[in-house]
C-alpha atoms as a PDB file:
ATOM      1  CA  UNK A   1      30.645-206.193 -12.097  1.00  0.00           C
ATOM      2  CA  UNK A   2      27.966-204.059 -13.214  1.00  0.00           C
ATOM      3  CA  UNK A   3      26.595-203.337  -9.377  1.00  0.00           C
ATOM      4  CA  UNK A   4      29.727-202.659  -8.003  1.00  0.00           C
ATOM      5  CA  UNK A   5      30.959-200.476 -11.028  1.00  0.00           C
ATOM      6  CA  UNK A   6      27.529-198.034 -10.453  1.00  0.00           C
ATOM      7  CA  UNK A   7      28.086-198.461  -6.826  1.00  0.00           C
ATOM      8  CA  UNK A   8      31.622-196.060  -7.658  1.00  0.00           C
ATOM      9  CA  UNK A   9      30.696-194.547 -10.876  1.00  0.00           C
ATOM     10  CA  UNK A  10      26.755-193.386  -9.746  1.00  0.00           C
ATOM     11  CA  UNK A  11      25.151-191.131 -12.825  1.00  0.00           C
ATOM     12  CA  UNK A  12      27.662-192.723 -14.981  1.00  0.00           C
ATOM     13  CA  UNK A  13      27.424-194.331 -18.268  1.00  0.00           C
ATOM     14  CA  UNK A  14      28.116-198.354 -17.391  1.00  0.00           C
ATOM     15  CA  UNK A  15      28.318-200.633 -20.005  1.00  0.00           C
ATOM     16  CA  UNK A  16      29.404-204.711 -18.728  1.00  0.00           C
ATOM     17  CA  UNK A  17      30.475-207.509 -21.281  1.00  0.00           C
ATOM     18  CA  UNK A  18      31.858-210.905 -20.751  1.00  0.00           C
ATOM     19  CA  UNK A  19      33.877-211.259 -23.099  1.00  0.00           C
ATOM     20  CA  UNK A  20      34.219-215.673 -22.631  1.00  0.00           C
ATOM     21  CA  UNK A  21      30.603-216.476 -20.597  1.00  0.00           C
ATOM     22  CA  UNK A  22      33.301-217.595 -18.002  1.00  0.00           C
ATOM     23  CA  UNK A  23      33.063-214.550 -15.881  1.00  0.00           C
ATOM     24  CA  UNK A  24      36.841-213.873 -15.678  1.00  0.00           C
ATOM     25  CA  UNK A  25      37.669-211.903 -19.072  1.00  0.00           C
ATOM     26  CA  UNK A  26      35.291-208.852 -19.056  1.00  0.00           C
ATOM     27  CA  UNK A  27      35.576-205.194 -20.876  1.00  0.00           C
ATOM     28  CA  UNK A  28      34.044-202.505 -19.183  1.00  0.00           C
ATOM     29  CA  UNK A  29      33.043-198.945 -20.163  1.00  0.00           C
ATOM     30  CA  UNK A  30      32.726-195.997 -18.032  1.00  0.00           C
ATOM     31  CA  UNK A  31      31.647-192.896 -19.289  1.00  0.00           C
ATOM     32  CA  UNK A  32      32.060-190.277 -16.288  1.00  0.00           C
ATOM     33  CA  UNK A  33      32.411-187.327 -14.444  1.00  0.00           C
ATOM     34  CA  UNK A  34      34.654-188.416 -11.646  1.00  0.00           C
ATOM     35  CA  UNK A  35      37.515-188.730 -14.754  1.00  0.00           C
ATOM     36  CA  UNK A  36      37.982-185.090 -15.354  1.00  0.00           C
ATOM     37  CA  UNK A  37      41.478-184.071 -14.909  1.00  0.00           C
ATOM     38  CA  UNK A  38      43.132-187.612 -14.942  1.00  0.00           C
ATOM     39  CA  UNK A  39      44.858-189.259 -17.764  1.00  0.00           C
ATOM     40  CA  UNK A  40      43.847-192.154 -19.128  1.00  0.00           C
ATOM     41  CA  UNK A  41      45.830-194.566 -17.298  1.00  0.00           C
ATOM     42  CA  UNK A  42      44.221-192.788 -14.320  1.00  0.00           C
ATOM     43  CA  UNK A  43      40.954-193.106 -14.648  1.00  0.00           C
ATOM     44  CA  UNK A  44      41.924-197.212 -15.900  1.00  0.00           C
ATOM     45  CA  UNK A  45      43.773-197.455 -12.173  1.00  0.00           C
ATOM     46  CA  UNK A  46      40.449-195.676 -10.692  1.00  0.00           C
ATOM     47  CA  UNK A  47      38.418-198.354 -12.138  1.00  0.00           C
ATOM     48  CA  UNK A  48      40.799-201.527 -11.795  1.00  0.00           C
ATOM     49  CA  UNK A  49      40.791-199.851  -8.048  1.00  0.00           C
ATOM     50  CA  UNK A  50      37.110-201.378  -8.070  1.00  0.00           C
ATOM     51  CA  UNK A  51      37.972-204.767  -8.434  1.00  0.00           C
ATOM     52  CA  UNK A  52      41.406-204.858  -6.861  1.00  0.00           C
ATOM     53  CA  UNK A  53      40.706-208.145  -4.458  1.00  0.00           C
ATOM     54  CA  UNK A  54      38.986-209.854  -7.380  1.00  0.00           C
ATOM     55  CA  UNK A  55      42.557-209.557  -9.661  1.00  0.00           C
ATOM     56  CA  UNK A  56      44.753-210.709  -7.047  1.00  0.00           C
ATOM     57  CA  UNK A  57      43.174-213.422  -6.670  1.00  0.00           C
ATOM     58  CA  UNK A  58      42.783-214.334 -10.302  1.00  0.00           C
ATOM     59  CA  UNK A  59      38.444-214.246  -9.757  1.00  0.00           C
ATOM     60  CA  UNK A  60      38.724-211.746 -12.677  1.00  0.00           C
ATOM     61  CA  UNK A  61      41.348-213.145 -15.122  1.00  0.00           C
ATOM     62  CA  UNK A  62      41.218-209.866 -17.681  1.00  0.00           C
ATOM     63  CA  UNK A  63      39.473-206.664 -17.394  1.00  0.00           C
ATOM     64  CA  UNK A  64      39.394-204.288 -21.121  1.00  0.00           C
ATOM     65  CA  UNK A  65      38.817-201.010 -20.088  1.00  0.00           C
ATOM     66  CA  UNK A  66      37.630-198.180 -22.096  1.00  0.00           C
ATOM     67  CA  UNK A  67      36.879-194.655 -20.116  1.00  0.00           C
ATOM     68  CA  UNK A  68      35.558-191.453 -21.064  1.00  0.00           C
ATOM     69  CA  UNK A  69      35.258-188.077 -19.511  1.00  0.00           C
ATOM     70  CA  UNK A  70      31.134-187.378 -19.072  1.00  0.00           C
END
């Protein structure tokens, strides 16, 4: 989660939790530049965008996010 999330989000403030130990439920903050000028449900569908095959498929059961312009 973490990887991939710097991987989109470089120079970015990432914070990773999981929320169960099961690896499925996670919350993720993203403090970042690439969010200026996009809502907040935005920047959530940029990030969710990150993980799209890994929702479908039910790998990642719940994802909390929390954004913030940097």
């Amino acid at each position: 989660m973490k990887e991939r999330l710097e991987q989109n989000y470089p120079d970015s403030k990432i914070e990773v939790f999981d929320l169960t130990g099961t690896q499925d439920h996670w919350e993720v903050y993203v403090e970042s530049a690439k969010f200026a000028g996009l809502t907040r449900i935005q920047q959530h569908q940029h990030v969710m965008g990150c993980f799209g095959p890994e929702l479908k498929t039910g790998e990642v059961h719940a994802l909390s996010i929390k954004t913030k312009i940097k």
